[in-house]
Protein backbone atom coordinates (compact mmCIF):
# COMPACT_ATOMS: atom_id res chain seq x y z
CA UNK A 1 0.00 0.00 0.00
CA UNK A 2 2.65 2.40 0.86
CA UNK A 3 4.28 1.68 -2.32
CA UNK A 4 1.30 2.12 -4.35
CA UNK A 5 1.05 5.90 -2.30
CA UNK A 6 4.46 6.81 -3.40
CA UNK A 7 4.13 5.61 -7.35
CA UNK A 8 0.59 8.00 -7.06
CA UNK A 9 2.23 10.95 -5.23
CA UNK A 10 5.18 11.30 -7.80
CA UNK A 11 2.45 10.76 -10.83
CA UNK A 12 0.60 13.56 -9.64
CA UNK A 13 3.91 15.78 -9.06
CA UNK A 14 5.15 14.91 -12.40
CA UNK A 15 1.64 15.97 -13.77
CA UNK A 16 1.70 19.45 -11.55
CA UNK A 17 4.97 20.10 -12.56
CA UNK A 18 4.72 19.77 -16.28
CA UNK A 19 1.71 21.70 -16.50
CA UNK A 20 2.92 24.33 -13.94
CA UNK A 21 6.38 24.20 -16.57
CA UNK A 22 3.53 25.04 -19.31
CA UNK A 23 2.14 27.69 -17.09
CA UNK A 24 5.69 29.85 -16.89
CA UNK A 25 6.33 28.74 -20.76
CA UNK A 26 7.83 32.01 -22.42
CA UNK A 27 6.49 31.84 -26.10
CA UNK A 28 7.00 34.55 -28.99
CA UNK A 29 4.12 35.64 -31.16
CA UNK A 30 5.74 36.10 -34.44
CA UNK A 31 4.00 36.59 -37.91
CA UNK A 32 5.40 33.88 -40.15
CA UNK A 33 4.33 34.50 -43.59
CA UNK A 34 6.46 33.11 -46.68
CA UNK A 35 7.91 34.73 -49.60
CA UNK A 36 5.37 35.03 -52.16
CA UNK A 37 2.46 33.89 -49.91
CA UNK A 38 -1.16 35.85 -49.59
CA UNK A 39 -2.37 35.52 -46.09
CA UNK A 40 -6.46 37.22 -46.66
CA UNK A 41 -8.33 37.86 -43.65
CA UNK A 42 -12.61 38.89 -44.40
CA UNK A 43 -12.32 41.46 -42.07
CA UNK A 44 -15.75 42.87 -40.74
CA UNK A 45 -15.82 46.36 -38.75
CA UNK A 46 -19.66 46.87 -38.96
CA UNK A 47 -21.68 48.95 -36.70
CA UNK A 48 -23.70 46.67 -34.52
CA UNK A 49 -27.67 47.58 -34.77
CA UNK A 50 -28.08 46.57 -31.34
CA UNK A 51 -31.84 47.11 -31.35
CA UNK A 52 -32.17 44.08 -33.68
CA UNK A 53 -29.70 41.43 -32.06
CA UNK A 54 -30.48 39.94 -28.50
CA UNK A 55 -27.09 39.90 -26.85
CA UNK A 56 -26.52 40.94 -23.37
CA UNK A 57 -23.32 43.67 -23.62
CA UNK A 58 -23.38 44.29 -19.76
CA UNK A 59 -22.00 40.48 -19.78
CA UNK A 60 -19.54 41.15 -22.44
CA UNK A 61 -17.89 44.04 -20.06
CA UNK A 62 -18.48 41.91 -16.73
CA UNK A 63 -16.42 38.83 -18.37
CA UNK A 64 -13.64 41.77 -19.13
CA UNK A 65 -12.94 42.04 -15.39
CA UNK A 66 -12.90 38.45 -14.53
CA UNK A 67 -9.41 37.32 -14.78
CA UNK A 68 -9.91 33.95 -14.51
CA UNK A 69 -10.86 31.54 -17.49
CA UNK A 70 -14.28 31.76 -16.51
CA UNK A 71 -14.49 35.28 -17.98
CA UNK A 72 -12.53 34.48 -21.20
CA UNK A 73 -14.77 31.47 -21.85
CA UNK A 74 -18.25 33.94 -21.09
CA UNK A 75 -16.67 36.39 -23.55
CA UNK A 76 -15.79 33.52 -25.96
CA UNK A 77 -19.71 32.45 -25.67
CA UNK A 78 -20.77 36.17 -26.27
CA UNK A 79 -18.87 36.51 -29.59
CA UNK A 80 -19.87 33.55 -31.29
CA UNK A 81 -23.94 34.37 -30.49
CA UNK A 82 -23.11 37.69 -31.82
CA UNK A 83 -21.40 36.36 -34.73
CA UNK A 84 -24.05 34.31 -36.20
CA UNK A 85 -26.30 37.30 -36.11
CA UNK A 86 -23.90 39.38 -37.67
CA UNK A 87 -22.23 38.16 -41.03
CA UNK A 88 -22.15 41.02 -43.39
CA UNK A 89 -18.13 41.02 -44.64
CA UNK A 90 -16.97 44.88 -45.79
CA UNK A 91 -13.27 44.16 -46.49
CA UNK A 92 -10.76 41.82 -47.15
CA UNK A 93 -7.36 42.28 -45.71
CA UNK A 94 -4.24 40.80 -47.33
CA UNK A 95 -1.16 40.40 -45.75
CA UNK A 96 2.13 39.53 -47.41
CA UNK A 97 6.21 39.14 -46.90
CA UNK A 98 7.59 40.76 -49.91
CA UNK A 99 10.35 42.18 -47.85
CA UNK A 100 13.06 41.02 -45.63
CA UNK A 101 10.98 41.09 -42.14
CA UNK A 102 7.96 43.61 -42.88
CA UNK A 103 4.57 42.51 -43.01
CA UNK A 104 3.03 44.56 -45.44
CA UNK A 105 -0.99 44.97 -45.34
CA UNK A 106 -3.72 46.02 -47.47
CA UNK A 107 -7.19 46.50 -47.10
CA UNK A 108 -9.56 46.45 -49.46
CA UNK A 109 -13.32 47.24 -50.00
CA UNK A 110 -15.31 43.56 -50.92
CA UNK A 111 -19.17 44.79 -51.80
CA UNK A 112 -20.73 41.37 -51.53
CA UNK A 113 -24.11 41.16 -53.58
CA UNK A 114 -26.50 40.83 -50.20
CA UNK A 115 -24.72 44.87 -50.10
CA UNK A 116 -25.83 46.05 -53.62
CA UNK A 117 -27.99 49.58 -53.55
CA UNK A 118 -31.27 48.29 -54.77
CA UNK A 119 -33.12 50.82 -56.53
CA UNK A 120 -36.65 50.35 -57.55
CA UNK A 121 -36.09 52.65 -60.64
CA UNK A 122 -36.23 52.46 -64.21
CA UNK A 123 -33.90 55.87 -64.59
CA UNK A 124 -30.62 54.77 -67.00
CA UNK A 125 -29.34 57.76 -65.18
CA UNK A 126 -30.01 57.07 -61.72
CA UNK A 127 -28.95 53.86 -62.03
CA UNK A 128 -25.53 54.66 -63.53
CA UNK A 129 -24.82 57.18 -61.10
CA UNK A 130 -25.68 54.52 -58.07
CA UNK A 131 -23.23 52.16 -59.84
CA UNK A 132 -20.34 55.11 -59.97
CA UNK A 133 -20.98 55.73 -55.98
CA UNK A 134 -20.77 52.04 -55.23
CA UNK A 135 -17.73 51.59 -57.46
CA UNK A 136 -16.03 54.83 -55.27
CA UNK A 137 -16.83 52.19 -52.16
CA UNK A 138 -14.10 49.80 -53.58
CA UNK A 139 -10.62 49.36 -53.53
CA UNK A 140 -8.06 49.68 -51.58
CA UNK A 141 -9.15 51.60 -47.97
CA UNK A 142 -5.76 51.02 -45.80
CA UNK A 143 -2.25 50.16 -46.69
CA UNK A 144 0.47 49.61 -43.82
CA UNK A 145 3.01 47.60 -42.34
CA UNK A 146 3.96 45.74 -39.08
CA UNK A 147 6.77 44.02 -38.58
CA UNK A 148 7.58 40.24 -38.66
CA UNK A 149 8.79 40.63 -34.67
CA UNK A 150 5.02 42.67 -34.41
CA UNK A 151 5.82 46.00 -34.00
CA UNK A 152 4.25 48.64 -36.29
CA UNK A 153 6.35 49.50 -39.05
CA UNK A 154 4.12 51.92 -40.85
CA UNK A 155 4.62 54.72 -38.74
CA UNK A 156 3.42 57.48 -40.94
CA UNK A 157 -0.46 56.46 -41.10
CA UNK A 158 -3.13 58.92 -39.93
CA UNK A 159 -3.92 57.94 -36.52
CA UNK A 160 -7.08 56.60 -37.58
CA UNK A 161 -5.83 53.92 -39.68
CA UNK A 162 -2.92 53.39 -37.85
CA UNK A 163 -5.29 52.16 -34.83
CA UNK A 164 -6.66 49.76 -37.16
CA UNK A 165 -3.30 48.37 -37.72
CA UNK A 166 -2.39 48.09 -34.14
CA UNK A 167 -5.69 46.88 -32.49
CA UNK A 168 -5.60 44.31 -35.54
CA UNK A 169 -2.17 43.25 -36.31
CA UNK A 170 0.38 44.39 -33.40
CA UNK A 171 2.23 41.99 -31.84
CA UNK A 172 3.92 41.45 -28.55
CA UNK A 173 7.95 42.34 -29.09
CA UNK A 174 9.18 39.98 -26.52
CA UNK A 175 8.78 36.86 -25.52
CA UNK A 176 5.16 36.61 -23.14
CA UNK A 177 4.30 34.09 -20.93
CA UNK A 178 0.39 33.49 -19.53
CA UNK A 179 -0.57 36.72 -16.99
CA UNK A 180 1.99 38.93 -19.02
CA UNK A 181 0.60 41.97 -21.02
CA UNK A 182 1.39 44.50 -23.07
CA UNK A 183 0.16 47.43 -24.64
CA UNK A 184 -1.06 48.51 -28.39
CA UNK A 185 -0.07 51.66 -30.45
CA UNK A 186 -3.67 53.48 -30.62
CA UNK A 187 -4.91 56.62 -29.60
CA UNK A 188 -8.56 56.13 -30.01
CA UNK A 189 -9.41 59.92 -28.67
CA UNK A 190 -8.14 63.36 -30.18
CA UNK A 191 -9.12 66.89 -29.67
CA UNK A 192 -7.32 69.96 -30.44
CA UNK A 193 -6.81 73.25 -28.77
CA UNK A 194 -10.29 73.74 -28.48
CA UNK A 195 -10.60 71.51 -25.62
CA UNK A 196 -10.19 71.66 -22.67
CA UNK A 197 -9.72 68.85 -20.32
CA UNK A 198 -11.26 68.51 -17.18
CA UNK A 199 -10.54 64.65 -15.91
CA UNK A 200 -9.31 61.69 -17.84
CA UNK A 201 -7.78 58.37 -18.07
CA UNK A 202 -6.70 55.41 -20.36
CA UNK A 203 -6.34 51.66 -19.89
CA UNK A 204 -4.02 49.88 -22.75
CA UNK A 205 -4.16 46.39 -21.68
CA UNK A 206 -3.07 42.83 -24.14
CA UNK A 207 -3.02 40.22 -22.24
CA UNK A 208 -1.69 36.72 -23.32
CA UNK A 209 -4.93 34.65 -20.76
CA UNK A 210 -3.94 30.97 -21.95
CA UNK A 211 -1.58 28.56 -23.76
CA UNK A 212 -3.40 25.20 -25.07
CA UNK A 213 -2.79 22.48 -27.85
CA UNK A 214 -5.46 22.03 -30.78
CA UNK A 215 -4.85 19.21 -33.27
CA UNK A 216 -1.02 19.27 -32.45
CA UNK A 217 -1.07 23.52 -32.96
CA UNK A 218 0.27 25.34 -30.34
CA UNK A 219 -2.63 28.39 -29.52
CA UNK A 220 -2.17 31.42 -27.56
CA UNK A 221 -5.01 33.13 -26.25
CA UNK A 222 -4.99 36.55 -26.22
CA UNK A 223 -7.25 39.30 -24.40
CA UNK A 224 -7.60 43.13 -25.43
CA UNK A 225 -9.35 45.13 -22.80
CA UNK A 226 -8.77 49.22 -23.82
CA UNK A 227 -10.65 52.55 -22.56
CA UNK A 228 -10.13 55.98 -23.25
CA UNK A 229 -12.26 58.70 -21.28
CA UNK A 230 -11.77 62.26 -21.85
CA UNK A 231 -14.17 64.98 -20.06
CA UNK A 232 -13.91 68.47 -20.20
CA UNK A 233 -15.02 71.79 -21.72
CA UNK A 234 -15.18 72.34 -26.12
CA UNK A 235 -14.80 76.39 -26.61
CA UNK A 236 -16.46 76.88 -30.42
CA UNK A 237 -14.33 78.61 -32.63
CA UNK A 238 -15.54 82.41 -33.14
CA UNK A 239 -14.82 84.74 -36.28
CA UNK A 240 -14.35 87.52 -34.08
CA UNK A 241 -11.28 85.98 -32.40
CA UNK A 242 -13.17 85.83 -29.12
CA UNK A 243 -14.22 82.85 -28.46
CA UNK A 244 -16.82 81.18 -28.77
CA UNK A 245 -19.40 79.15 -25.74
CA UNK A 246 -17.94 76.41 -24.10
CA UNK A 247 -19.91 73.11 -23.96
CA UNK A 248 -19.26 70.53 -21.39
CA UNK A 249 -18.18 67.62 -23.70
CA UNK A 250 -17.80 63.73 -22.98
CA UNK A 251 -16.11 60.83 -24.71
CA UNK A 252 -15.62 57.08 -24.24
CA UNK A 253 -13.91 54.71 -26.48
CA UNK A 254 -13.97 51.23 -25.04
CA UNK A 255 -12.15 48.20 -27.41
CA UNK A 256 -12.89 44.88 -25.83
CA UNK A 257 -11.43 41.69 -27.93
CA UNK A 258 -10.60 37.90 -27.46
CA UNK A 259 -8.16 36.49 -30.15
CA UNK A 260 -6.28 32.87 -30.95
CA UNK A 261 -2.82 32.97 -32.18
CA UNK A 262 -1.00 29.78 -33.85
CA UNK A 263 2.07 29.88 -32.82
CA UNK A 264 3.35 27.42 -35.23
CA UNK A 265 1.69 29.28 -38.51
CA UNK A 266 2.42 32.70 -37.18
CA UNK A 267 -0.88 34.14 -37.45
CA UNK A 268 -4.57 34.58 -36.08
CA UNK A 269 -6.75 31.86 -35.98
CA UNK A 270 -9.47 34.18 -34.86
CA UNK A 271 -10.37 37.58 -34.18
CA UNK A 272 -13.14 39.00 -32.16
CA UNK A 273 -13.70 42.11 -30.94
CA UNK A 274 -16.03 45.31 -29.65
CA UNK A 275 -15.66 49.11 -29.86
CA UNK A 276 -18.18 50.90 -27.99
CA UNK A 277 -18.04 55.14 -28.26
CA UNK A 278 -20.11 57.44 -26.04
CA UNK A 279 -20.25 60.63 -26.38
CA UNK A 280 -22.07 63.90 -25.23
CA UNK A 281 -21.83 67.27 -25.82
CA UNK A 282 -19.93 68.87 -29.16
CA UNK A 283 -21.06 65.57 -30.60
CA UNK A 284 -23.90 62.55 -29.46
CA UNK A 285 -23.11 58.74 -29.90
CA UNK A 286 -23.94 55.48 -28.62
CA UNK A 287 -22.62 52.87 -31.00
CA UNK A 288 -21.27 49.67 -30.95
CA UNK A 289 -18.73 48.49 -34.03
CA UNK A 290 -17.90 44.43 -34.65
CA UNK A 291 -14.11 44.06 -35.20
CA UNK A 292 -13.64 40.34 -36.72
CA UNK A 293 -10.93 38.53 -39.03
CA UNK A 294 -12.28 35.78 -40.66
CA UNK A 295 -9.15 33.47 -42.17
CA UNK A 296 -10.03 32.51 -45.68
């Protein structure tokens, strides 16, 4: 019996140990894209009608602040209900090594038939000038550049698009183990002298949540959980040189995303994500956009 004890008390710490090894496993998030090879992502970033989809957003934020995999697996359950109810695809995004270790990226417009301007109209001329707005919606809408190690190489995009690349794209520099994190090159908020700034504050956090095996690929799990809040005063411009009325101004950009990394093919296996805005004041919003890449 007592021999039996010892063979099943160095089992178990040969089992704790290897998977608390796993646990402290540094790993490096690399893009790994051949020479000559087309990596195409459908990428959606569609405003969410949120009147017409029965999803419970509170939870999304809630599973944001749970640490444990509890909350990653509640967030994981929230984006694939909202995914089947949202499958319109407005761009394709292509990402290729054509030089020695940049990633180079373009975007562009994919107008899927289900998006086609119907017009009930028997106008030649109407129709012909819907066709030349819907052919002004197409092509190419971002071009950038990260490198293979992660780190934005495209430097000179408006901040706009450069956001895109980093909330998207971006990669850790450094070797990241599970609990590490890291922050993202975006600046989701931007006023100009005209504001002034009365509280404020900013969370940046990419967090690598979990390391697991599927079919013999080695996944990282990553989480995004970023806020900017800005609240203050907007003076309008005034011709006499014045100034004009100040109006007390809000604004809230939340970006709230669970990815999977192969860390054998260098790239996303999936990409989910949320960006809420709120605003008040100089301008009023409430919207929700869907950030997905769908590997094709």
């Amino acid at each position: 019996m007592f021999k039996m004890n010892k063979i099943f008390v160095i089992a178990f710490s040969l089992i704790t140990i290897a998977s608390f090894g796993q646990k402290k496993q540094k790993v490096d998030l690399d893009w790994k894209i051949d020479k000559g090879e087309k990596l195409s992502y459908l990428t959606v970033m569609s405003e969410i009608d949120t009147s017409s989809i029965d999803v419970n957003f509170g939870g999304l934020f809630k599973s944001f602040t749970d640490s444990t995999n509890k909350g990653v697996s509640e967030a994981a359950k929230f984006f694939k209900k909202l995914n089947e109810a949202v499958s319109k695809v407005d761009l394709v995004a292509t990402l290729s090594n054509s030089r020695n270790g940049i990633v180079d990226i373009v975007v562009i417009a994919n107008q899927s038939k289900d998006k086609t301007l119907q017009v009930d109209t028997t106008d030649t001329k109407q129709k012909d000038f819907i066709k030349m707005m819907q052919s002004m919606n197409q092509g190419v809408m971002l071009r950038g550049s990260v490198y293979e190690t992660g780190e934005i190489h495209s430097f000179w995009l408006k901040s706009n698009q450069k956001n895109i690349i980093a909330l998207l794209f971006q990669l850790p520099t450094k070797p990241v183990q599970i609990g590490d994190i890291w922050e993202v090159d975006v600046n989701l908020i931007s006023n100009d002298q005209n504001f002034e700034c009365d509280s404020a504050y900013r969370r940046n956090v990419v967090k690598l949540v979990d390391l697991k095996k599927v079919n013999g690929d080695n996944i990282a799990v990553v989480k995004y959980d970023i806020v900017e809040y800005v609240k203050g005063n907007f003076t309008m411009p005034s011709f006499s040189g014045k100034g004009g009325d100040k109006t007390a101004t809000m604004m809230k950009f939340t970006h709230q995303a669970i990815a999977e990394f192969s860390l054998s093919k260098g790239r996303w296996i999936s990409y989910d994500g949320i960006m809420t805005l709120v605003a008040s004041g100089v301008m009023t919003a409430n919207k929700k956009t869907k950030f997905t890449l769908i590997k094709v």
